[in-house]
Each structure stands twice: as C-alpha cells, then as structure tokens.
N, C-alpha and C. Protein backbone atom coordinates (compact mmCIF):
# COMPACT_ATOMS: atom_id res chain seq x y z
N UNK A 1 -6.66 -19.50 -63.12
CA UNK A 1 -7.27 -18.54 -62.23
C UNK A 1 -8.71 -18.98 -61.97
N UNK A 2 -8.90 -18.89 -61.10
CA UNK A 2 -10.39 -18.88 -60.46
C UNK A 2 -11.59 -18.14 -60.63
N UNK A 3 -11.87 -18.02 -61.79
CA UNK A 3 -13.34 -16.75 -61.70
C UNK A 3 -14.79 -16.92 -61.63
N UNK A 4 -15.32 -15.66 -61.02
CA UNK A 4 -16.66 -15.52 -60.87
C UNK A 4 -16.62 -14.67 -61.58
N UNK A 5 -17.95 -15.01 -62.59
CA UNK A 5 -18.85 -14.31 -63.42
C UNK A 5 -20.28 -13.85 -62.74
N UNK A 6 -20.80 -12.74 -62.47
CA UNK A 6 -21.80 -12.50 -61.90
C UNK A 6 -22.62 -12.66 -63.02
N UNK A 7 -24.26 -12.48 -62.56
CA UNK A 7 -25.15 -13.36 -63.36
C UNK A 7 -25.67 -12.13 -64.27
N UNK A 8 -25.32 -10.67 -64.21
CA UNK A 8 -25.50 -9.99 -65.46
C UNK A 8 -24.26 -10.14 -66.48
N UNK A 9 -23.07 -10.38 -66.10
CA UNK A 9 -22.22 -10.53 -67.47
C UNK A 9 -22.58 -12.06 -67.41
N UNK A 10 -22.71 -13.23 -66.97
CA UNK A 10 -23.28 -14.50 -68.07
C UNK A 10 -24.56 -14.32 -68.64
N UNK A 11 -25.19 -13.56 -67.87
CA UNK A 11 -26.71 -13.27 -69.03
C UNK A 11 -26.30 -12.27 -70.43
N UNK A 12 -25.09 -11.55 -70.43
CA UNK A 12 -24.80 -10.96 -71.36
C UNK A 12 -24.12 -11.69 -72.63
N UNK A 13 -23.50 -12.61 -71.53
CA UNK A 13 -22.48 -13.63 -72.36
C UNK A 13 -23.07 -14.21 -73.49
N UNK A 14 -24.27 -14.94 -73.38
CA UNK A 14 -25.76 -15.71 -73.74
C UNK A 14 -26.65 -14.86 -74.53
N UNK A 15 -26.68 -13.66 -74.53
CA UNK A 15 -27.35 -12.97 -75.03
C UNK A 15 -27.13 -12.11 -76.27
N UNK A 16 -25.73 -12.05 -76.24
CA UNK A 16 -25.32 -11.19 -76.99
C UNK A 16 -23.69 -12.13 -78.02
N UNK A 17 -23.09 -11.64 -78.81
CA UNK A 17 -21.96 -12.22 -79.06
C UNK A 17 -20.80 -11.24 -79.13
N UNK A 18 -20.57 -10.29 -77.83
CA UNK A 18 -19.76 -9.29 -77.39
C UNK A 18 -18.70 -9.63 -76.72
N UNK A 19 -17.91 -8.74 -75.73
CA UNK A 19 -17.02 -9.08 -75.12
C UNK A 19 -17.33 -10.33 -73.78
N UNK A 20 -18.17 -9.96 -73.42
CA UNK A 20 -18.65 -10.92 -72.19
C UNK A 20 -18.74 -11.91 -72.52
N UNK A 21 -19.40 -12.62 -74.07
CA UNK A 21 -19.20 -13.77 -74.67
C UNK A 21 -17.82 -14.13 -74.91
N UNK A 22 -17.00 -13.54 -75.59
CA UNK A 22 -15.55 -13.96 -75.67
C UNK A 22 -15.40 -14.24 -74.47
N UNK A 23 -15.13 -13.25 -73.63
CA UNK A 23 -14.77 -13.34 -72.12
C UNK A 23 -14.83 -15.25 -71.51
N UNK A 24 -16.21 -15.05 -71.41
CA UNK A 24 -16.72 -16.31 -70.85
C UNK A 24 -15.97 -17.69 -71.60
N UNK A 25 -16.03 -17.08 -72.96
CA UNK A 25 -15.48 -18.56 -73.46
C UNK A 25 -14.07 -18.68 -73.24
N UNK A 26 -13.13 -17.61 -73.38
CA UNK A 26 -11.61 -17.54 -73.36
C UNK A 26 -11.74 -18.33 -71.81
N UNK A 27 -12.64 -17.29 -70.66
CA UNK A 27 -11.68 -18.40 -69.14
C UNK A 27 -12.27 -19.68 -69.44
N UNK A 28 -13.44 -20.14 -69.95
CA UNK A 28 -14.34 -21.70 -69.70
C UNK A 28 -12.65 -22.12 -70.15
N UNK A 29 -11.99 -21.97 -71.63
CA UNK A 29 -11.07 -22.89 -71.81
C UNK A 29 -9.43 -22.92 -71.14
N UNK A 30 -9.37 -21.93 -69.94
CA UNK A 30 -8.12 -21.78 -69.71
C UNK A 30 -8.01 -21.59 -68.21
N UNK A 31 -8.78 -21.05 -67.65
CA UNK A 31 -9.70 -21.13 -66.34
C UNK A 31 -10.98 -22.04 -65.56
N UNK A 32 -10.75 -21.72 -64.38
CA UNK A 32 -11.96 -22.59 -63.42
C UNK A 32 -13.18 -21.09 -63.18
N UNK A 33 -14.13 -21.42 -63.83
CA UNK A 33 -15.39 -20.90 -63.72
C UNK A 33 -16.24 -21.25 -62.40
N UNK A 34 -16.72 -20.29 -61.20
CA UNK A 34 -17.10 -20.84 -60.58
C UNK A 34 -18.14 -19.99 -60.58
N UNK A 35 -19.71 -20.60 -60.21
CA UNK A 35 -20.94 -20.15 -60.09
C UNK A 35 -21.67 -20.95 -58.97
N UNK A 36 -22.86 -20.42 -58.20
CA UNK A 36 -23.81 -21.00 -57.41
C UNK A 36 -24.86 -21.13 -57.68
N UNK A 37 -26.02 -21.54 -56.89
CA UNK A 37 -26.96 -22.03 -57.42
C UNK A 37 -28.30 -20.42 -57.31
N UNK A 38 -27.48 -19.93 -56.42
CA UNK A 38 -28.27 -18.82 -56.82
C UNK A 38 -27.77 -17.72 -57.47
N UNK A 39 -26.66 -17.80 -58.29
CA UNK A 39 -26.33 -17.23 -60.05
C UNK A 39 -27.32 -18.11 -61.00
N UNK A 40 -27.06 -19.58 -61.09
CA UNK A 40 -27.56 -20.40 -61.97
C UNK A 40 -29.58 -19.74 -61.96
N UNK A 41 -29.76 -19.64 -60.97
CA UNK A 41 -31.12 -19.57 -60.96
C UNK A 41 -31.65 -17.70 -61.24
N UNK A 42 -31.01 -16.67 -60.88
CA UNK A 42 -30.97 -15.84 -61.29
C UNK A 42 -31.02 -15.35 -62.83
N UNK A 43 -29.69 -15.85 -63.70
CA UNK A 43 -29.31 -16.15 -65.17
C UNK A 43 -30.63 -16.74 -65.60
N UNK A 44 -31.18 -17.73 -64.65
CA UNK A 44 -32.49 -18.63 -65.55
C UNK A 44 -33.66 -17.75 -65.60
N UNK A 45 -33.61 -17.11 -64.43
CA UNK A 45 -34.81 -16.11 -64.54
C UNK A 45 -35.17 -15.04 -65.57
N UNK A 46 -33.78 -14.04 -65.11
CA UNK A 46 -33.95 -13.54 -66.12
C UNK A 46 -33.45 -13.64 -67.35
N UNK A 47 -32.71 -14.60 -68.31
CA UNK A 47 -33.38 -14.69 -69.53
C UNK A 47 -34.05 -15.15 -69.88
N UNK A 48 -34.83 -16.04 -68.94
CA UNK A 48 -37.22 -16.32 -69.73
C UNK A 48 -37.47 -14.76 -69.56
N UNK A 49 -37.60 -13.74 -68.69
CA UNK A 49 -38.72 -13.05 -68.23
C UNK A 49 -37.81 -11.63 -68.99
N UNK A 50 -36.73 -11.54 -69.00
CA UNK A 50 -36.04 -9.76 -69.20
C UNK A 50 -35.88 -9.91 -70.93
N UNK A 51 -35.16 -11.20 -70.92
CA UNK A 51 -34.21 -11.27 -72.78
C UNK A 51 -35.22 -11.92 -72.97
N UNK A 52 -36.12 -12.65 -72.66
CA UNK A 52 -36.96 -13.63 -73.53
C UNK A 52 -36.71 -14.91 -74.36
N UNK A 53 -35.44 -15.38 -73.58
CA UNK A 53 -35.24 -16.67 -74.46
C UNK A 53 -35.96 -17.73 -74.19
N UNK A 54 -36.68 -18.23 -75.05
CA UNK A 54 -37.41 -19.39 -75.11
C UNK A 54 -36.91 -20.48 -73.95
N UNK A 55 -37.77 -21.31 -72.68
CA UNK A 55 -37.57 -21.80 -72.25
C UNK A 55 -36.14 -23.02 -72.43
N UNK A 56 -36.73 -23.56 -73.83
CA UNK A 56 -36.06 -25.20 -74.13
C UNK A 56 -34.55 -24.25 -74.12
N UNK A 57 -33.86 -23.10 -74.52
CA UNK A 57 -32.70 -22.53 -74.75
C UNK A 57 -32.32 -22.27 -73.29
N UNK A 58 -33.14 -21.49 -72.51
CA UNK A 58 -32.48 -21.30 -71.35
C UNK A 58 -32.19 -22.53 -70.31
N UNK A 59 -33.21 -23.51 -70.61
CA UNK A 59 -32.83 -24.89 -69.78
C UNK A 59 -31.23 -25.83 -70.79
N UNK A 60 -31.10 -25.41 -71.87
CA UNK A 60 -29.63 -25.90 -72.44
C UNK A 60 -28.33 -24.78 -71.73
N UNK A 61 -28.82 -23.76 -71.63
CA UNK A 61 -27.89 -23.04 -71.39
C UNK A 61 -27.72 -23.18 -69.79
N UNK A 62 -28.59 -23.19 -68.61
CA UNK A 62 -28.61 -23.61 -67.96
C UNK A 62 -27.84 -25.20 -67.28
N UNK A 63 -27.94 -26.12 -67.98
CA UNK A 63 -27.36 -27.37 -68.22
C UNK A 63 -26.02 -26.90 -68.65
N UNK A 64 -25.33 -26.62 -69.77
CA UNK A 64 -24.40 -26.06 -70.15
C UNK A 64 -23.20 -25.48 -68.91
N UNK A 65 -24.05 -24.47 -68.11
CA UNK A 65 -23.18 -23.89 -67.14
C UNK A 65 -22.98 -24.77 -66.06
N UNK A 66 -23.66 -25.65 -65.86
CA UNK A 66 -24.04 -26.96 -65.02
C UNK A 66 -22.48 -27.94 -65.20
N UNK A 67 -22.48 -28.14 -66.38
CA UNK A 67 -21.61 -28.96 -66.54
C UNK A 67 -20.55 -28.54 -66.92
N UNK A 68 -19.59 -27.27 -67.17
CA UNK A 68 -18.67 -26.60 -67.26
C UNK A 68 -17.99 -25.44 -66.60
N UNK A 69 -18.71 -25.32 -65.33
CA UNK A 69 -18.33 -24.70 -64.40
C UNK A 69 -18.17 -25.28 -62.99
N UNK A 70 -17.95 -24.99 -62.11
CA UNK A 70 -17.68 -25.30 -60.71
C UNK A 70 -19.03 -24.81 -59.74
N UNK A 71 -19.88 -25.53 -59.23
CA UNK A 71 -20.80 -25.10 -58.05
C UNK A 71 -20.66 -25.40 -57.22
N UNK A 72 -20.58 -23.98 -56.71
CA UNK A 72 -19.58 -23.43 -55.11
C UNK A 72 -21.13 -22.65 -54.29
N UNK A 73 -20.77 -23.01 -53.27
CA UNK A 73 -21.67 -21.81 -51.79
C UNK A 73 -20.97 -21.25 -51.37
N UNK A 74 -22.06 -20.02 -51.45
CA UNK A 74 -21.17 -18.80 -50.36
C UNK A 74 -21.21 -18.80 -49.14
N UNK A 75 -20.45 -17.83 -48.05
CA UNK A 75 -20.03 -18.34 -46.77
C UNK A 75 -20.63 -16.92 -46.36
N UNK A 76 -21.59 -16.33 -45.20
CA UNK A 76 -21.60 -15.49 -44.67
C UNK A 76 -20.55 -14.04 -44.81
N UNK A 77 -20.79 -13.68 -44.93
CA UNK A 77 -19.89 -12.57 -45.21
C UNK A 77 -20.62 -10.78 -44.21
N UNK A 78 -20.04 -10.21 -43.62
CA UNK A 78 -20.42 -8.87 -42.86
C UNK A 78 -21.72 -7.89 -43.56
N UNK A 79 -22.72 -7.10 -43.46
CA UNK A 79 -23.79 -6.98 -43.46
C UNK A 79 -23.32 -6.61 -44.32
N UNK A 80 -22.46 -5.04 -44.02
CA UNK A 80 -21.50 -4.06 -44.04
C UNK A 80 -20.71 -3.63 -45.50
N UNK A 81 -20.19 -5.26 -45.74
CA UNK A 81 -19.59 -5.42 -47.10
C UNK A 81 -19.68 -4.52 -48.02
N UNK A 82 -20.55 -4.66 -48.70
CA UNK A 82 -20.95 -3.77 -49.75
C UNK A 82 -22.21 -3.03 -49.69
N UNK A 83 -22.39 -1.91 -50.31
CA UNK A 83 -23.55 -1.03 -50.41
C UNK A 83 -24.81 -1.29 -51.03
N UNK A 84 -25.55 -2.82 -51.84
CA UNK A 84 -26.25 -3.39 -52.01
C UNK A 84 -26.60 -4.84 -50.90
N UNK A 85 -27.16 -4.99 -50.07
CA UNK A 85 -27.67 -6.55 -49.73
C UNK A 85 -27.46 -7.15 -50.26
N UNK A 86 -28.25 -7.34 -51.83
CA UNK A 86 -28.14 -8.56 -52.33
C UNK A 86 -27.08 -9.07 -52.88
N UNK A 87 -25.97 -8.32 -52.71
CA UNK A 87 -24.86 -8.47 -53.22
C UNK A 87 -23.72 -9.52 -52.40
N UNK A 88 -24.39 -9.86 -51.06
CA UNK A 88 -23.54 -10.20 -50.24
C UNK A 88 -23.21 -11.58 -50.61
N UNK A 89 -23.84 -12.45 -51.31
CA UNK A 89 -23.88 -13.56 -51.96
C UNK A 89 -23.20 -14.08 -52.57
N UNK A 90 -23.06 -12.92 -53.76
CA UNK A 90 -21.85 -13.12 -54.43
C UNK A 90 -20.15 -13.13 -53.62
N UNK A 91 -20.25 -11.91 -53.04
CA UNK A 91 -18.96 -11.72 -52.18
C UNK A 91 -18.51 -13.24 -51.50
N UNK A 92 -19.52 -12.99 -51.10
CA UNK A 92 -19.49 -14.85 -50.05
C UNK A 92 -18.90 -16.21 -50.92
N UNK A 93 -19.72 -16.03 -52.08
CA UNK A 93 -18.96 -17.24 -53.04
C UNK A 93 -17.67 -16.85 -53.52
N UNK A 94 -17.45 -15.29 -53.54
CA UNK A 94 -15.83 -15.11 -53.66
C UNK A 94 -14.96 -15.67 -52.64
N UNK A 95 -15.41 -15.23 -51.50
CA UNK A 95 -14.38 -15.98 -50.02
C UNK A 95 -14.39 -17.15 -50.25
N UNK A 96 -15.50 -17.71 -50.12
CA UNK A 96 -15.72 -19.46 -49.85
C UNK A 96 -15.46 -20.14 -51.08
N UNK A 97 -15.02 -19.13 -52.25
CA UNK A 97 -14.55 -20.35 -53.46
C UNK A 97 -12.94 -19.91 -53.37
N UNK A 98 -12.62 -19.09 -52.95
CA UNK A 98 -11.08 -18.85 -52.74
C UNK A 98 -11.08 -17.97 -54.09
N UNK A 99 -11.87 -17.23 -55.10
CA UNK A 99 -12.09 -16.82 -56.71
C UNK A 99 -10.51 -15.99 -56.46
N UNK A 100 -10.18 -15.49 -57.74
CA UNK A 100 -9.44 -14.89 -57.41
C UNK A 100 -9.69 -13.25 -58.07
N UNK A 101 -10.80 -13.75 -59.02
CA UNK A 101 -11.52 -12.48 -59.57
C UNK A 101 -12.57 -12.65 -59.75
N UNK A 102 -13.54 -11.29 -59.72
CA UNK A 102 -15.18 -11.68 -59.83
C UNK A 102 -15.54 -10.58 -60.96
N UNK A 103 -15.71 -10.75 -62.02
CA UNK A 103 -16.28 -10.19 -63.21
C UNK A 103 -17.73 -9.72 -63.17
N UNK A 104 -18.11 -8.16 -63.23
CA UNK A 104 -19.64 -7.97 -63.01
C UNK A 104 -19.46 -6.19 -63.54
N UNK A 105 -20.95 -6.21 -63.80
CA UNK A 105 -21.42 -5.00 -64.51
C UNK A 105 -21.89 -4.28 -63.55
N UNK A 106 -22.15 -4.94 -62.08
CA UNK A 106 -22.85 -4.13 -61.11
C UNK A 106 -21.69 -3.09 -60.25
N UNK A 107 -22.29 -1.63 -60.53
CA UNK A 107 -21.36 -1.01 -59.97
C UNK A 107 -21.24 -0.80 -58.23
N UNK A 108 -22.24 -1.34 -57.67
CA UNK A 108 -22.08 -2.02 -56.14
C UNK A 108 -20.98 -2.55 -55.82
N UNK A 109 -20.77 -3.67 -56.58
CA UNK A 109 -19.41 -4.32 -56.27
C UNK A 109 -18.76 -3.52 -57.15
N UNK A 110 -18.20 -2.99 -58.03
CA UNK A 110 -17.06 -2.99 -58.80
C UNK A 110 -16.73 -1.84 -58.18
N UNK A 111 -17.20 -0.57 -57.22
CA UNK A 111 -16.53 0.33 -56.50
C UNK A 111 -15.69 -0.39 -55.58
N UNK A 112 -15.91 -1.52 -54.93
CA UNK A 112 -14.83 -2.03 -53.98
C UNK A 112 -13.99 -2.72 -54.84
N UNK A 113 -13.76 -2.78 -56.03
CA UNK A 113 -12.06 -3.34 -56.51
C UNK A 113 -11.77 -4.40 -56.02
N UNK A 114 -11.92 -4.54 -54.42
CA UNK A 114 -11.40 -5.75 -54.23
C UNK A 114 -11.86 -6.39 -53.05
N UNK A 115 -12.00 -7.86 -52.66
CA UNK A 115 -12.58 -7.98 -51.79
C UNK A 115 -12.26 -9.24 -51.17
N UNK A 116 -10.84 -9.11 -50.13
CA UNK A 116 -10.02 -10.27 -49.60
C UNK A 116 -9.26 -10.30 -50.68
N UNK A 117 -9.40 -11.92 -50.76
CA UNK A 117 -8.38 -12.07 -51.88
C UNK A 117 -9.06 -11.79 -53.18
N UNK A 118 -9.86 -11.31 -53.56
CA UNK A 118 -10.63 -11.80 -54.83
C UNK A 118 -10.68 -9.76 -55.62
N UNK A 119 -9.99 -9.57 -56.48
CA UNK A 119 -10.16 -8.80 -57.49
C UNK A 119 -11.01 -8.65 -58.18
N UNK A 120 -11.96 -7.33 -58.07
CA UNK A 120 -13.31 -7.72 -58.94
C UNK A 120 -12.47 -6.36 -60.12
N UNK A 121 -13.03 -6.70 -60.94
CA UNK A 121 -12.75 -6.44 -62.56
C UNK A 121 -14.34 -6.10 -63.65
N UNK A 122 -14.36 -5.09 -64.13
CA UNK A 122 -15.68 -4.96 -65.17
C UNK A 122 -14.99 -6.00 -66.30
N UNK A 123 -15.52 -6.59 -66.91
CA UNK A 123 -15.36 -7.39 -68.40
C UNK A 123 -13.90 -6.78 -69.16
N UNK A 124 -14.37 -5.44 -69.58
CA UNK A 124 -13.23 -5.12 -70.11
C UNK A 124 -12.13 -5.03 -69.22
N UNK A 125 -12.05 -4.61 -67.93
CA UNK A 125 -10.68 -4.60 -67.31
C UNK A 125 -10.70 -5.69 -67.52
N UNK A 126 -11.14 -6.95 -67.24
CA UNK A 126 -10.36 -8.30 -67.60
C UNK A 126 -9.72 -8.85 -68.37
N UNK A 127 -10.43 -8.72 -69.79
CA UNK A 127 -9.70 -8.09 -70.93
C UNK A 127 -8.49 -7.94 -70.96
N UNK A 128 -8.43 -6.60 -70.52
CA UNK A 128 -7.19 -6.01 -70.38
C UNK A 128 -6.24 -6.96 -69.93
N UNK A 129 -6.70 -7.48 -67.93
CA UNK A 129 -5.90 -7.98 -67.84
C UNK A 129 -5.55 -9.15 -68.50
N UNK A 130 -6.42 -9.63 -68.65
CA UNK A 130 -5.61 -11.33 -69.58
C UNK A 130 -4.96 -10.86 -71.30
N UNK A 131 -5.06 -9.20 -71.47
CA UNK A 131 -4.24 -9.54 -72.81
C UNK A 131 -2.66 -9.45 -72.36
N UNK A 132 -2.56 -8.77 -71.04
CA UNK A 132 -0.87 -8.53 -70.33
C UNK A 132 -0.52 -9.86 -70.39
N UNK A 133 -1.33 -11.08 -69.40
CA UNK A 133 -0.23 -11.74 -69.60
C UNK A 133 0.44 -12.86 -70.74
C-alpha cells in the first residue's frame, strides 16, 4: 500500500515511542512511504523549534526519511478541497502519488475520510485497519 504520513504523525513518530512510532515502522517495512519536500521541511522545523530536538538528531532523522521513503510532488488540487488552505498540499501529494491512504492527526483532513482514491485514516484507524488484514 501506498502511504502518506502527514508531518504531525511523523513528528509524533520521532518524538515519542507510541502508536505513530510503531505505525511508521510497521508500513517503512511492508509498505511504500511517500513524503514531499514540503513534509520533510515542515517535520524539520518543527522538531528544532516545537519538540526541541537538537539539530545534529533532526538532520539524521531528516536524512533517514530521505532515504526510506519515496519523494513525491503534489499536483494542484481545487481551492475548495478542504476547509484548511494549507492543507491542499498534502491532498495534492495524495492524487499525484496515487497514496492510497493518508495518515494525520489534523482534523481538516480527517473529516473528509476520503479523497479520490486515497483513504485518510487517524493512526489508530490504521491500526485497526492493518490488524484486519
């Protein structure tokens, strides 16, 4: 499966050793992780300036997602989409990566459920779903 992780559950992933961490590691080994460069740079931001991780950690972790994920661009997507702007970005890397789910804490997106082809899911619904199959 194809997933997007939005850049508050990988900053959670990194931050914490919770579900979002499992999460992340279960798809890295069984799934295609896909992220852009403005997730990658977001995630970098805020954990120097919100979590406070020491630069030299966030530039490994940074590198890390670099080399174990997929960097994809997003494609224009309708103003309209969703009820946040900045959100349209993400959506866009859902279309234009073909994702087939987008994992996020933001409840902007996670009221639309779904968006084209791409199933957005909170952490734990994902969970869920990957313990069905």
């Amino acid at each position: 499966m194809r997933i997007i992780f939005d850049s508050n559950v990988i900053i959670a992933a990194f931050a914490t050793h919770g579900l979002c961490h499992f999460l992340f590691e279960l798809c890295l080994r069984g799934h295609e992780i896909i992220v852009s460069d403005i997730i990658l740079k977001e995630v970098e931001q805020k954990l120097r300036k919100r979590v406070k991780v020491p630069a030299h950690e966030v530039d490994d972790i940074i590198s890390y997602l670099q080399k174990h994920c997929l960097i994809d661009r997003p494609v224009p997507v309708p103003k309209d989409a969703c009820r946040d702007s900045k959100d349209l970005v993400i959506l866009g890397l859902a279309v234009g990566s073909h994702a087939e789910c987008l994992v996020t804490g933001d409840a902007d997106l996670a009221v639309l459920k779904h968006y084209h082809e791409t199933a957005i899911f909170s952490p734990r619904r994902l969970y869920e779903h990957l313990r069905q199959k």
